[in-house]
N, C-alpha and C. Protein backbone atom coordinates (compact mmCIF):
# COMPACT_ATOMS: atom_id res chain seq x y z
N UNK A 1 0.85 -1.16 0.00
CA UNK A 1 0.00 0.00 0.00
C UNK A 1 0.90 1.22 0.00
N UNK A 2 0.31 1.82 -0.61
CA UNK A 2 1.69 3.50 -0.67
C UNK A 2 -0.06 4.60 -0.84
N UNK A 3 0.87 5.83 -0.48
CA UNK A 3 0.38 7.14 -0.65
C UNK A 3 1.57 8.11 -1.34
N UNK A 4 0.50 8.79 -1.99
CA UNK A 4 1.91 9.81 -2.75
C UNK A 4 1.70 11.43 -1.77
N UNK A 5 2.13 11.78 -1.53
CA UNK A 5 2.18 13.56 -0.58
C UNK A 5 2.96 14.27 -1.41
N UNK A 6 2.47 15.57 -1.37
CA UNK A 6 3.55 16.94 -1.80
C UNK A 6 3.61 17.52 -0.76
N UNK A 7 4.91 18.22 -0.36
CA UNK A 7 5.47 18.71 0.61
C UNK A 7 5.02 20.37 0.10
N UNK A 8 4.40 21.11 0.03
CA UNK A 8 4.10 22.41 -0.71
C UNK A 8 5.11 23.52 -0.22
N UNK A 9 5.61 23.65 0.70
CA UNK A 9 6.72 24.23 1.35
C UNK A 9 8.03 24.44 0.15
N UNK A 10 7.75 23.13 -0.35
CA UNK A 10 9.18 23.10 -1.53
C UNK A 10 9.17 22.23 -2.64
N UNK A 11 7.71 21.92 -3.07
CA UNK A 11 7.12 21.40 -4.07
C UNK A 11 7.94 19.54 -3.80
N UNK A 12 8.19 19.43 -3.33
CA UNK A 12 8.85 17.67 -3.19
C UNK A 12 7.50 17.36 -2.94
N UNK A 13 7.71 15.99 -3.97
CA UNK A 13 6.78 14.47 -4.20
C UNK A 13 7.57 13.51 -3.38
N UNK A 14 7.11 12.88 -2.12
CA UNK A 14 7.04 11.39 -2.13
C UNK A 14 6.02 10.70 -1.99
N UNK A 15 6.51 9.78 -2.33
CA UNK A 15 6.08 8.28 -2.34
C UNK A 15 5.60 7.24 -0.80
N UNK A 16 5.43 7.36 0.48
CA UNK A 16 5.43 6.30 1.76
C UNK A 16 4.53 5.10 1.32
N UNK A 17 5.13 4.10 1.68
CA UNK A 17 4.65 2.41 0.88
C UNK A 17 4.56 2.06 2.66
N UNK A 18 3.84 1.29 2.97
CA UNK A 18 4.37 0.20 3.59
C UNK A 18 3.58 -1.34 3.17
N UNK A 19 4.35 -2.76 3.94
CA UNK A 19 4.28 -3.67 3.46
C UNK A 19 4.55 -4.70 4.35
N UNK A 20 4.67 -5.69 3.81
CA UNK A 20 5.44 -7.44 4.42
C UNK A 20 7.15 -7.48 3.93
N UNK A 21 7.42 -7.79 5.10
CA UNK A 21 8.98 -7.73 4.93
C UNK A 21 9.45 -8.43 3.59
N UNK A 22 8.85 -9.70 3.73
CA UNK A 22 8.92 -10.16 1.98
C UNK A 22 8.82 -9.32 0.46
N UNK A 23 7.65 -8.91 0.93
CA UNK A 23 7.34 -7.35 -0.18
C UNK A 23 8.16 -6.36 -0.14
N UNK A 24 8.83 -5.77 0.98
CA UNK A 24 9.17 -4.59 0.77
C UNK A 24 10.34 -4.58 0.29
N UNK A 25 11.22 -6.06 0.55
CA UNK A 25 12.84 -6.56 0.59
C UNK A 25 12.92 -6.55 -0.74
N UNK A 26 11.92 -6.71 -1.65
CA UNK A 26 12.40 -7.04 -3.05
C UNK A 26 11.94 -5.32 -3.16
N UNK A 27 11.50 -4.52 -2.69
CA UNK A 27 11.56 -2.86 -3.90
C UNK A 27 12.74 -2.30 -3.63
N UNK A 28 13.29 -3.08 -2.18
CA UNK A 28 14.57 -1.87 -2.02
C UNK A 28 15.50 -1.88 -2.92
N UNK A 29 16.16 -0.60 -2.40
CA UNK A 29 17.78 -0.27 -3.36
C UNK A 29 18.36 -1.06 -4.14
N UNK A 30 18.71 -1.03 -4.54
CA UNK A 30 19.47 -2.17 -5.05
C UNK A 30 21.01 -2.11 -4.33
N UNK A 31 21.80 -0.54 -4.19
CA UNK A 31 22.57 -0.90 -3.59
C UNK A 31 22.30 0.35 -2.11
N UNK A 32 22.09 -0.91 -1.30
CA UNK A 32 22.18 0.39 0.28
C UNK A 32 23.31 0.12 0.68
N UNK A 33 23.14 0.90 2.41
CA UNK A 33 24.42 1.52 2.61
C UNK A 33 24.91 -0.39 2.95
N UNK A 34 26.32 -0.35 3.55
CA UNK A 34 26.94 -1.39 3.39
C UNK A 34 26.40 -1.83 4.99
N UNK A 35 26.00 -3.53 5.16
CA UNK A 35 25.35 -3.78 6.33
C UNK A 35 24.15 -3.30 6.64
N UNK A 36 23.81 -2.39 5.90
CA UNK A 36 22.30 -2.19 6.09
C UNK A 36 20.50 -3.11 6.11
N UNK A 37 20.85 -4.11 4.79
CA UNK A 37 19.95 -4.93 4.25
C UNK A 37 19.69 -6.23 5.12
N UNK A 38 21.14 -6.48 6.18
CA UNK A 38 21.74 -7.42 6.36
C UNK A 38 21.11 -6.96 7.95
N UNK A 39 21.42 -5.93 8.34
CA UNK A 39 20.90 -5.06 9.99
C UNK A 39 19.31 -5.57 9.91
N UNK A 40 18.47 -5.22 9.04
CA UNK A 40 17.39 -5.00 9.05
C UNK A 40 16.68 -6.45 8.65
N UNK A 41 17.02 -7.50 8.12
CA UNK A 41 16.34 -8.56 7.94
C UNK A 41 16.91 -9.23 9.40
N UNK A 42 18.04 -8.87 10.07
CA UNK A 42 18.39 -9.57 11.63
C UNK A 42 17.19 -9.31 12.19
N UNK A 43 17.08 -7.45 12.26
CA UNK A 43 15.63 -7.08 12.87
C UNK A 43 14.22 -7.41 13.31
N UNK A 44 13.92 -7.84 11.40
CA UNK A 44 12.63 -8.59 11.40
C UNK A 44 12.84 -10.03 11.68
N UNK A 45 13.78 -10.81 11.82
CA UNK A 45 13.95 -12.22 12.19
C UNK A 45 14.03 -12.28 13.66
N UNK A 46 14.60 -11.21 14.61
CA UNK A 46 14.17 -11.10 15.98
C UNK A 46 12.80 -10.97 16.25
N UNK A 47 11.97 -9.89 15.76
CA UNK A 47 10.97 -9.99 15.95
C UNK A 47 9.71 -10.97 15.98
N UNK A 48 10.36 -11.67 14.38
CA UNK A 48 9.36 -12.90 14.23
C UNK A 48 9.46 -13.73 15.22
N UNK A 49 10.92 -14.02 15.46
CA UNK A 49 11.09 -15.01 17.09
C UNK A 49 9.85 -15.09 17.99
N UNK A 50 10.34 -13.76 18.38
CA UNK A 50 9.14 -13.53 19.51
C UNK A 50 7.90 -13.42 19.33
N UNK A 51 7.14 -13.83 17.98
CA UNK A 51 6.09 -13.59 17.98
C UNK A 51 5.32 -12.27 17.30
N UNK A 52 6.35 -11.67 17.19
CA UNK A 52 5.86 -10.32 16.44
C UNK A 52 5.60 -9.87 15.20
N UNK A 53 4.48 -9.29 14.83
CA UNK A 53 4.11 -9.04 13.45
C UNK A 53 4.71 -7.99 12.95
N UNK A 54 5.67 -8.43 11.82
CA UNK A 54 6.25 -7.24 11.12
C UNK A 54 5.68 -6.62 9.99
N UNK A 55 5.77 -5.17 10.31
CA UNK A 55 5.35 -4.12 9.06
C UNK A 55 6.57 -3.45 8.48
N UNK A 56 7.10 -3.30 7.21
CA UNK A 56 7.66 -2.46 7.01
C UNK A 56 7.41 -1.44 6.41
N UNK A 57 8.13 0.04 6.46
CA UNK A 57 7.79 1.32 5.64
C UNK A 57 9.00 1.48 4.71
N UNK A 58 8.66 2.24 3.93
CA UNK A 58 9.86 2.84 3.14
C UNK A 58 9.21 4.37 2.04
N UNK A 59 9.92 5.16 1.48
CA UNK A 59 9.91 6.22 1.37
C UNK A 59 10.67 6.17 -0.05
N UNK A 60 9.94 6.99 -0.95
CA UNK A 60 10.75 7.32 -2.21
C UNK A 60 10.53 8.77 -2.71
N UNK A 61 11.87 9.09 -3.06
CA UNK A 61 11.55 10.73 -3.66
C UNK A 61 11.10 11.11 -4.93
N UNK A 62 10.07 11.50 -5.13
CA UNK A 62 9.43 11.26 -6.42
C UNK A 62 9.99 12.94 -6.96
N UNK A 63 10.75 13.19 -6.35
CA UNK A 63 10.49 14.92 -7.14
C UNK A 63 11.82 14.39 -8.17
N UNK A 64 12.52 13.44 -8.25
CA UNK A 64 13.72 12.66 -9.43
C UNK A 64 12.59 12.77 -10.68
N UNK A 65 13.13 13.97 -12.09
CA UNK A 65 12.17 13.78 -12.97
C UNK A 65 11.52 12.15 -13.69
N UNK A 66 12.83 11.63 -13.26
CA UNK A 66 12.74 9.96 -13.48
C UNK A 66 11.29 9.23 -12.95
N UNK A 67 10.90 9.79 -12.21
CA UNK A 67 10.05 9.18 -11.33
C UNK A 67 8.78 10.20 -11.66
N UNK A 68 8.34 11.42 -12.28
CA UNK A 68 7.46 12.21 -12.18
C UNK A 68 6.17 11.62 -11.87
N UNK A 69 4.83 12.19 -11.70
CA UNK A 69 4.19 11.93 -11.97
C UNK A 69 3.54 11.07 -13.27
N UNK A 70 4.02 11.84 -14.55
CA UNK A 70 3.64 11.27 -15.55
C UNK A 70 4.18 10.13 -15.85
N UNK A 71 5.61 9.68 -15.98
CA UNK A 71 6.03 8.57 -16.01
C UNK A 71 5.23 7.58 -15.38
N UNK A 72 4.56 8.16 -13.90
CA UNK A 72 4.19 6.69 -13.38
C UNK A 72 2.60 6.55 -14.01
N UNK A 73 1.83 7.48 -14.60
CA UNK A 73 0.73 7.15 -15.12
C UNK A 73 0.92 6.42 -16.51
N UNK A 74 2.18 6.60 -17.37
CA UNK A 74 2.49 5.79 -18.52
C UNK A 74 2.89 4.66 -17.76
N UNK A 75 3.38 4.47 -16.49
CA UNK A 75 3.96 2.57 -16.59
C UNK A 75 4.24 2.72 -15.06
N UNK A 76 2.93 2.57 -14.29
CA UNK A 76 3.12 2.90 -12.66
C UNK A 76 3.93 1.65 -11.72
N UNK A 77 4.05 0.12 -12.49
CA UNK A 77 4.65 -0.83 -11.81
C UNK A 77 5.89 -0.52 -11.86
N UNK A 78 6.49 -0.17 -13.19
CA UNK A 78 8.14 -0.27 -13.65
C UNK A 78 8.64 0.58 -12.54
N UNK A 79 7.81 2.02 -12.36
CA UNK A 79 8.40 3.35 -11.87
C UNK A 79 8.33 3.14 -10.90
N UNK A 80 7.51 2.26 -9.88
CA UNK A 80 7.88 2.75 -8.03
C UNK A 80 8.35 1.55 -7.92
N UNK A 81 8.94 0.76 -8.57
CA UNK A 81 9.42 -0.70 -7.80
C UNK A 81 10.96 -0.60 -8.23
N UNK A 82 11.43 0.45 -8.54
CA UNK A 82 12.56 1.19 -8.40
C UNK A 82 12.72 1.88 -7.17
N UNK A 83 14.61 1.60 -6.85
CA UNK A 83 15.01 2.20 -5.99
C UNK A 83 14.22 2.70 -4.65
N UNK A 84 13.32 2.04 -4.22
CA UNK A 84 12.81 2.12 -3.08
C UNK A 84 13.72 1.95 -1.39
């Protein structure tokens, strides 16, 4: 599930998704920071331990002309399942 917001202050578009750790692991980065991908699936594997239901969020900057609006009305899967 995502919502798109404009920040009107300074015209920035994002993107906030959230999801199932399964879901969200495949939109990310392709390359994050180093130990990062690796921190955060420890995270949700502690949690599951104990019983806990994981949600994840993530955030994309849509004001990248790459990403505009229009692009994602010509081809809305290709464009947000990038670089998330």
């Amino acid at each position: 599930m995502s919502i798109i917001v404009t920040r009107f202050s300074d015209s920035k578009v994002f993107n906030f998704l959230k999801g199932a750790d399964s879901a969200m692991f495949k939109k990310q980065r392709k390359t994050p920071e180093i130990g990062q991908s690796e921190m955060l699936k420890q995270h949700v594997q502690d949690f599951a331990e104990n019983g806990l239901r994981v949600l994840v969020f993530g955030m994309v900057d849509m004001t990248n002309p790459r990403l505009s609006i229009k692009s994602i009305k010509e081809s809305p899967n290709e464009e947000l399942d990038k670089d998330i």
